[in-house]
N, C-alpha and C. Protein backbone atom coordinates (compact mmCIF):
# COMPACT_ATOMS: atom_id res chain seq x y z
N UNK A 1 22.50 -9.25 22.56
CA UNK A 1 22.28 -10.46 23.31
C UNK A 1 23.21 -11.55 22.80
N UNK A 2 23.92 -12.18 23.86
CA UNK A 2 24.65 -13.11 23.68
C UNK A 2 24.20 -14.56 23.07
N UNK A 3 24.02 -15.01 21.79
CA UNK A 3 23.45 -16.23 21.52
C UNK A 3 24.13 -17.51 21.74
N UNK A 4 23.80 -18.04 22.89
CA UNK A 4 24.41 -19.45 23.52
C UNK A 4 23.10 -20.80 23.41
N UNK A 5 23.36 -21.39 23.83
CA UNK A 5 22.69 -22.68 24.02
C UNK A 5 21.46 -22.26 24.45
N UNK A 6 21.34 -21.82 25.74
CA UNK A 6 20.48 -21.33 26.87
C UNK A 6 19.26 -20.40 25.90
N UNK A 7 19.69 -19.50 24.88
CA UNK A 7 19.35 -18.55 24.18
C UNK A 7 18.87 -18.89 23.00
N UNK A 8 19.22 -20.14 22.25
CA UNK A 8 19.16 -20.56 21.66
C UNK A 8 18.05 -21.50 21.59
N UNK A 9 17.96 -22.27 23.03
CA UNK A 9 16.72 -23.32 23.42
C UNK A 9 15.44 -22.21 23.56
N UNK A 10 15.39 -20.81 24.30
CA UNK A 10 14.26 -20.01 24.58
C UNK A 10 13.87 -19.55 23.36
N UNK A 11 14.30 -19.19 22.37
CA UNK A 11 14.00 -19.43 20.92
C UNK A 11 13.07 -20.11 20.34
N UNK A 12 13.76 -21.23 20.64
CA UNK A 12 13.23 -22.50 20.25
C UNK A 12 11.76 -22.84 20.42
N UNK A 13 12.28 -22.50 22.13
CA UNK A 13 10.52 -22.49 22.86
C UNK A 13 9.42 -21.75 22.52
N UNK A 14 9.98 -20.50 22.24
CA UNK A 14 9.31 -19.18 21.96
C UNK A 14 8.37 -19.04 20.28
N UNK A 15 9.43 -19.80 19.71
CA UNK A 15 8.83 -20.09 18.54
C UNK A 15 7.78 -20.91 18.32
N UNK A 16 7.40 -22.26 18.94
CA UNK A 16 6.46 -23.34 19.15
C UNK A 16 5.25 -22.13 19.51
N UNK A 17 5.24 -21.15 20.20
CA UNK A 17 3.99 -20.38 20.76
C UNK A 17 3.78 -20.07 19.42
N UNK A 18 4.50 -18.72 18.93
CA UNK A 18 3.88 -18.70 17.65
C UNK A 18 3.89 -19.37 16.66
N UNK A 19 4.14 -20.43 15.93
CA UNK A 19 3.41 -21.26 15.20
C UNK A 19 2.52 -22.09 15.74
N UNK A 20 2.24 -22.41 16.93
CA UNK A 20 0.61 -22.90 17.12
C UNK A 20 -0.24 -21.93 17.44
N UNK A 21 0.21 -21.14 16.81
CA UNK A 21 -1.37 -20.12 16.86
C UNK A 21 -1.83 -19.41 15.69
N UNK A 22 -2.05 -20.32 14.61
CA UNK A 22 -2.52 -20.43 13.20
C UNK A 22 -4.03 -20.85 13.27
N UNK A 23 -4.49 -20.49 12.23
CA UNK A 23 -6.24 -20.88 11.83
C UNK A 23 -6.30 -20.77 10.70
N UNK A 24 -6.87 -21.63 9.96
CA UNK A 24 -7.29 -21.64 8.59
C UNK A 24 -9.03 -21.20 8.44
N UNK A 25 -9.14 -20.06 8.17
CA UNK A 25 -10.70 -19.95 8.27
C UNK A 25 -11.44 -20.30 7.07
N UNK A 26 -10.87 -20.89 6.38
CA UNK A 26 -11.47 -21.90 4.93
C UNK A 26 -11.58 -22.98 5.09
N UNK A 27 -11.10 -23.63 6.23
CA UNK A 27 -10.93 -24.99 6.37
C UNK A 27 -12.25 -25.96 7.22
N UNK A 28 -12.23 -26.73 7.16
CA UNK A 28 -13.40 -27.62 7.78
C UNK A 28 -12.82 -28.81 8.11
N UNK A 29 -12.95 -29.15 9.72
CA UNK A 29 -13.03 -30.24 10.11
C UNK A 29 -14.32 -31.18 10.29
N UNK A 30 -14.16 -32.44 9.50
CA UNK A 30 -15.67 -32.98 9.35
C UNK A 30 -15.74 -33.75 10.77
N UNK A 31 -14.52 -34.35 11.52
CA UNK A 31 -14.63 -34.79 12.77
C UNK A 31 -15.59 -33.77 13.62
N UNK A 32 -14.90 -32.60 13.74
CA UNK A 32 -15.73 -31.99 14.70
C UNK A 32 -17.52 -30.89 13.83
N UNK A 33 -17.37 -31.03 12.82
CA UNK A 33 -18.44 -30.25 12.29
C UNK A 33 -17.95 -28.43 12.61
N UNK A 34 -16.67 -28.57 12.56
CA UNK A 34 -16.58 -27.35 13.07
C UNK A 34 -15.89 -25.99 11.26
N UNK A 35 -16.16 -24.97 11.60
CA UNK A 35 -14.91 -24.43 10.06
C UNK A 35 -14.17 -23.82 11.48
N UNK A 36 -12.68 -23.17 10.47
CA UNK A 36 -11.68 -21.92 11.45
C UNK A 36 -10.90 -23.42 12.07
N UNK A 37 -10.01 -24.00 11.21
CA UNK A 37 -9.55 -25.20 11.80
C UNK A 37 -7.74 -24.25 12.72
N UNK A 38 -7.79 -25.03 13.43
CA UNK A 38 -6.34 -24.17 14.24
C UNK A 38 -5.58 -25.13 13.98
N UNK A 39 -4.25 -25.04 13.51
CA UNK A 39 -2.91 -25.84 13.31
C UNK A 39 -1.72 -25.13 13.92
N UNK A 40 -0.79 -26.21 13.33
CA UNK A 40 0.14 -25.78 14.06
C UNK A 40 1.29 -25.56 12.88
N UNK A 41 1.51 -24.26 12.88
CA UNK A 41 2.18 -23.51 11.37
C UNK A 41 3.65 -24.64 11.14
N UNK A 42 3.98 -25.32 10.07
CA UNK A 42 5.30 -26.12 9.39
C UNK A 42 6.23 -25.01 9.73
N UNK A 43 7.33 -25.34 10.89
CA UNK A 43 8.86 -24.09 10.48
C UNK A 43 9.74 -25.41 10.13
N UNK A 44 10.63 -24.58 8.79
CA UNK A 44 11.73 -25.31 8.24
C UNK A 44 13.07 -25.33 9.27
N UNK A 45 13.82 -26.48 9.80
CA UNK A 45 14.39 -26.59 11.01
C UNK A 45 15.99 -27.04 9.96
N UNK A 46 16.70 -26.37 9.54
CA UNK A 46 18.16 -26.72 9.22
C UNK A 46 17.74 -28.08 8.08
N UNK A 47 18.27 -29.06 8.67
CA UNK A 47 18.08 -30.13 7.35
C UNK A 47 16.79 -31.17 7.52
N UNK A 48 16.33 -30.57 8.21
CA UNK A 48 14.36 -31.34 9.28
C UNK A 48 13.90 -31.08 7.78
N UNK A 49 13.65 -30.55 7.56
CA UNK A 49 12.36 -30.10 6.27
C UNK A 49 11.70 -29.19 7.36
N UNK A 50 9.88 -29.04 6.50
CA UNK A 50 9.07 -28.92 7.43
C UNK A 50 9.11 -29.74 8.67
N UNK A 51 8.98 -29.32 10.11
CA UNK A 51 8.73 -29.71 11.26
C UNK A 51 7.77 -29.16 12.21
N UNK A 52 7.08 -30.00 12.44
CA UNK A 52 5.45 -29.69 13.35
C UNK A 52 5.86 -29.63 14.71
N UNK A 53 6.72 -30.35 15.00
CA UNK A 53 6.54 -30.19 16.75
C UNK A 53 7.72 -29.16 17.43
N UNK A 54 7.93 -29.13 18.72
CA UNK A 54 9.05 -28.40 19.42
C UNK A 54 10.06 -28.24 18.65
N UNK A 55 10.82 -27.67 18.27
CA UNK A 55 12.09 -27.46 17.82
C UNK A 55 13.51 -27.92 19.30
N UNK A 56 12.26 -27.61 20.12
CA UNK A 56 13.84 -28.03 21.27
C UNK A 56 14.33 -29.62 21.42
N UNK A 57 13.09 -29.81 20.49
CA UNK A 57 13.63 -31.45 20.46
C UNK A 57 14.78 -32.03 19.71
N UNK A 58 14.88 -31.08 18.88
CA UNK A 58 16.06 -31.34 18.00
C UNK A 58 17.35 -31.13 18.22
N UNK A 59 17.08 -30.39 19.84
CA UNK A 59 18.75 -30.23 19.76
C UNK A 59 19.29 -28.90 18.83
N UNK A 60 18.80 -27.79 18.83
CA UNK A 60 19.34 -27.10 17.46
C UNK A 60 20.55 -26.83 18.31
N UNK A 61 21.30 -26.21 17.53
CA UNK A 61 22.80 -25.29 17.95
C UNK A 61 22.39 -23.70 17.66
N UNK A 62 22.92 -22.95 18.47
CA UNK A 62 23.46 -21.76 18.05
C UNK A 62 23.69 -20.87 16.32
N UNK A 63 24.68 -21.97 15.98
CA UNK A 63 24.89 -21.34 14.76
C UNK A 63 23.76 -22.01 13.32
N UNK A 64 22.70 -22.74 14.34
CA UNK A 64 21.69 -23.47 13.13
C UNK A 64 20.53 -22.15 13.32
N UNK A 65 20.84 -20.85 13.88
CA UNK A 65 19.43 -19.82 13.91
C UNK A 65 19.31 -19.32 12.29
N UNK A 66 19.55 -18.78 11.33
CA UNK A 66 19.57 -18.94 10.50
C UNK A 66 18.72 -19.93 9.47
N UNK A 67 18.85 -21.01 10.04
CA UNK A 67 18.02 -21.87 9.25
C UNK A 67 16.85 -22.21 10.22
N UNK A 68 16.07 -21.54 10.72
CA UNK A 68 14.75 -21.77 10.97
C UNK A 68 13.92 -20.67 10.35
N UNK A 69 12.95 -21.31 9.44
CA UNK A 69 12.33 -20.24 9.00
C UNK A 69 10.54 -20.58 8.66
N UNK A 70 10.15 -19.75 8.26
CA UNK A 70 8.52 -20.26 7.78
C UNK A 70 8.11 -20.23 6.30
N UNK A 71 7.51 -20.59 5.59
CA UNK A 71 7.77 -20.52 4.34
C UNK A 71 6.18 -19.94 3.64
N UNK A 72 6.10 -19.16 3.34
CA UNK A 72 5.17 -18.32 2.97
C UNK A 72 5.28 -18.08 1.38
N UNK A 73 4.35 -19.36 0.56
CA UNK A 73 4.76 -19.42 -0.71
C UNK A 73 6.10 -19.15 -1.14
N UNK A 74 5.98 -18.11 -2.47
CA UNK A 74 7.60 -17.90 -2.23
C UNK A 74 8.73 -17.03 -1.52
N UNK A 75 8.24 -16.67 -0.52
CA UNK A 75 8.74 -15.65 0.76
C UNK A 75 9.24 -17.13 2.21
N UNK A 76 10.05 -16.28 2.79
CA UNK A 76 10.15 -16.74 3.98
C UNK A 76 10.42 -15.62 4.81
N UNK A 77 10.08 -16.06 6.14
CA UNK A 77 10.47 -15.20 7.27
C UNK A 77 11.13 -15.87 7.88
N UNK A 78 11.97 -15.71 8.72
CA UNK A 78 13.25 -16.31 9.40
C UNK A 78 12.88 -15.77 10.63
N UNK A 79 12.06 -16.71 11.65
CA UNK A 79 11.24 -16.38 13.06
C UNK A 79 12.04 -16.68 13.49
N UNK A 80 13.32 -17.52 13.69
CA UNK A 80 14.57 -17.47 14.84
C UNK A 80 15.23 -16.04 15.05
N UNK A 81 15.35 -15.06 13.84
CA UNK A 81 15.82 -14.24 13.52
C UNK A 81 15.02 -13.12 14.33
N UNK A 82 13.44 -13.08 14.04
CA UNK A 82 12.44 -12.54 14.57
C UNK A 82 12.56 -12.66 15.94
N UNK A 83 12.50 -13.21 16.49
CA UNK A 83 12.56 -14.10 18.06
C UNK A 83 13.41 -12.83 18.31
N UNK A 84 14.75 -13.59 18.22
CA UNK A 84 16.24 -12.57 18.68
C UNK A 84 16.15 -11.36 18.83
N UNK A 85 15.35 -10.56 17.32
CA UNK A 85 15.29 -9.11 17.66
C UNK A 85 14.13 -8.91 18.66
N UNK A 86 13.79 -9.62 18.71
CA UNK A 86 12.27 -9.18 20.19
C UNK A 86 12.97 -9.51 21.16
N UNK A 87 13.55 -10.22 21.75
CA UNK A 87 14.31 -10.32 22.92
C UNK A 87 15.50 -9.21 23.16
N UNK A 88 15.91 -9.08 22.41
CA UNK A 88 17.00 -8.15 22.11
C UNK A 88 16.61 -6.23 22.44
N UNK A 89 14.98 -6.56 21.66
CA UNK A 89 14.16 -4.97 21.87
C UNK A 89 14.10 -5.36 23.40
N UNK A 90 13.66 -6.33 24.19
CA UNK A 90 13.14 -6.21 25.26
C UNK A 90 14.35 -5.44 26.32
N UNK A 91 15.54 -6.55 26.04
CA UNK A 91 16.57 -6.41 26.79
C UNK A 91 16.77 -4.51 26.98
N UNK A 92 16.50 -4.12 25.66
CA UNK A 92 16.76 -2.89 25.54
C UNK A 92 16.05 -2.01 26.31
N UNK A 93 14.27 -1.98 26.53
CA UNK A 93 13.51 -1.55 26.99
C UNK A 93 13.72 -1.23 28.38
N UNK A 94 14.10 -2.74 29.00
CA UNK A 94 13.47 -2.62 30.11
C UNK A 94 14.59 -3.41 30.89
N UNK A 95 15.99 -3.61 30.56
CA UNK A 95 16.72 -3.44 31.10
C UNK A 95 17.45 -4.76 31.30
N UNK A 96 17.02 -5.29 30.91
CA UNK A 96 17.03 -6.75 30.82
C UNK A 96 17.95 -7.86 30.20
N UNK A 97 18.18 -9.05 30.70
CA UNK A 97 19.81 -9.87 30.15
C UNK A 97 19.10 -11.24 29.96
N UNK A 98 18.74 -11.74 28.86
CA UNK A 98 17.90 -12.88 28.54
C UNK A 98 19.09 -13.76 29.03
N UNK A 99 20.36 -13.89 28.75
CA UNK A 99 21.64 -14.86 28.86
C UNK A 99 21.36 -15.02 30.64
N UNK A 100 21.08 -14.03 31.08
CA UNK A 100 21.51 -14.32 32.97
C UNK A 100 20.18 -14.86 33.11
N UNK A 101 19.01 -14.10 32.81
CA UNK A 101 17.36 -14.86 33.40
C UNK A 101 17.28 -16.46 32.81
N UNK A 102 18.14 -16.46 31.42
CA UNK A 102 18.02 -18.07 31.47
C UNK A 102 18.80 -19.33 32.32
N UNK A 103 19.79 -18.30 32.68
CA UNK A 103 21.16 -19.03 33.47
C UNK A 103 20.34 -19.14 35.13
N UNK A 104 20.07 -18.02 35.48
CA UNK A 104 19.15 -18.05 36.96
C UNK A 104 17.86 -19.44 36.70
N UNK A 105 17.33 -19.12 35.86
CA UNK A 105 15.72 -19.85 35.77
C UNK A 105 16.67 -21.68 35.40
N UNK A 106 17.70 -21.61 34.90
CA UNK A 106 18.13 -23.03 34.94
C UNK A 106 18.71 -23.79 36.62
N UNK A 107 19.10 -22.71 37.25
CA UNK A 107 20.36 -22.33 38.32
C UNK A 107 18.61 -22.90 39.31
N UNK A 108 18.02 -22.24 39.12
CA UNK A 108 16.72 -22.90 40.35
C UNK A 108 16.09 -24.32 40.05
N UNK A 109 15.90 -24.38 39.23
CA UNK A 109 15.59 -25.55 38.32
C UNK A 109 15.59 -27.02 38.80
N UNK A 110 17.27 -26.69 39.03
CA UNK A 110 18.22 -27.82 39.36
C UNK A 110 18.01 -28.04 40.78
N UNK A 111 17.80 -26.78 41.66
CA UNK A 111 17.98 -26.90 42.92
C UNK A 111 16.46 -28.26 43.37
């Protein structure tokens, strides 16, 4: 898969899904009286630090995939990296060109 802008932003997007879908089941919110608090997982964004919200807000580039990652004590996983190869398996599967479905889905968009 060709990594451009287009490819680069669905990433981006793709990533926000999975990091808001975290739970701390130790945790307690006293607002709601509730435990099993849901957040929204910190990914390290290039020179952002931790960052909580969209990543597409930032504008990343192409060659900033690399530096998105999650930080898991002293481990990281590099979910931009993750992302790519799942899109990449898909393309493979089932036949598929993430570069053209993003270019089409922009191409209507506009209309």
């Amino acid at each position: 898969m060709e990594l451009n802008q287009d490819t680069m932003d669905l990433i981006c997007k793709l990533e926000y899904c999975i990091g808001d879908t975290c739970c701390n089941i130790h945790s307690y919110n006293g607002w709601t009286n509730e435990w099993d608090t849901d957040f929204r997982y910190p990914v390290v964004a290039s020179n952002e630090g931790r960052y909580y919200g969209h990543l597409e807000e930032l504008g990343l580039k192409p060659g900033s995939l690399a530096k998105i990652y999650y930080v898991f004590g002293a481990n990281r996983m590099h979910i931009g990296y993750g992302i790519k190869h799942v899109l990449e398996e898909l393309e493979d599967l089932y036949g598929l060109d993430f570069v053209e479905l993003e270019a089409e889905r922009k191409a209507k968009a506009q209309k």
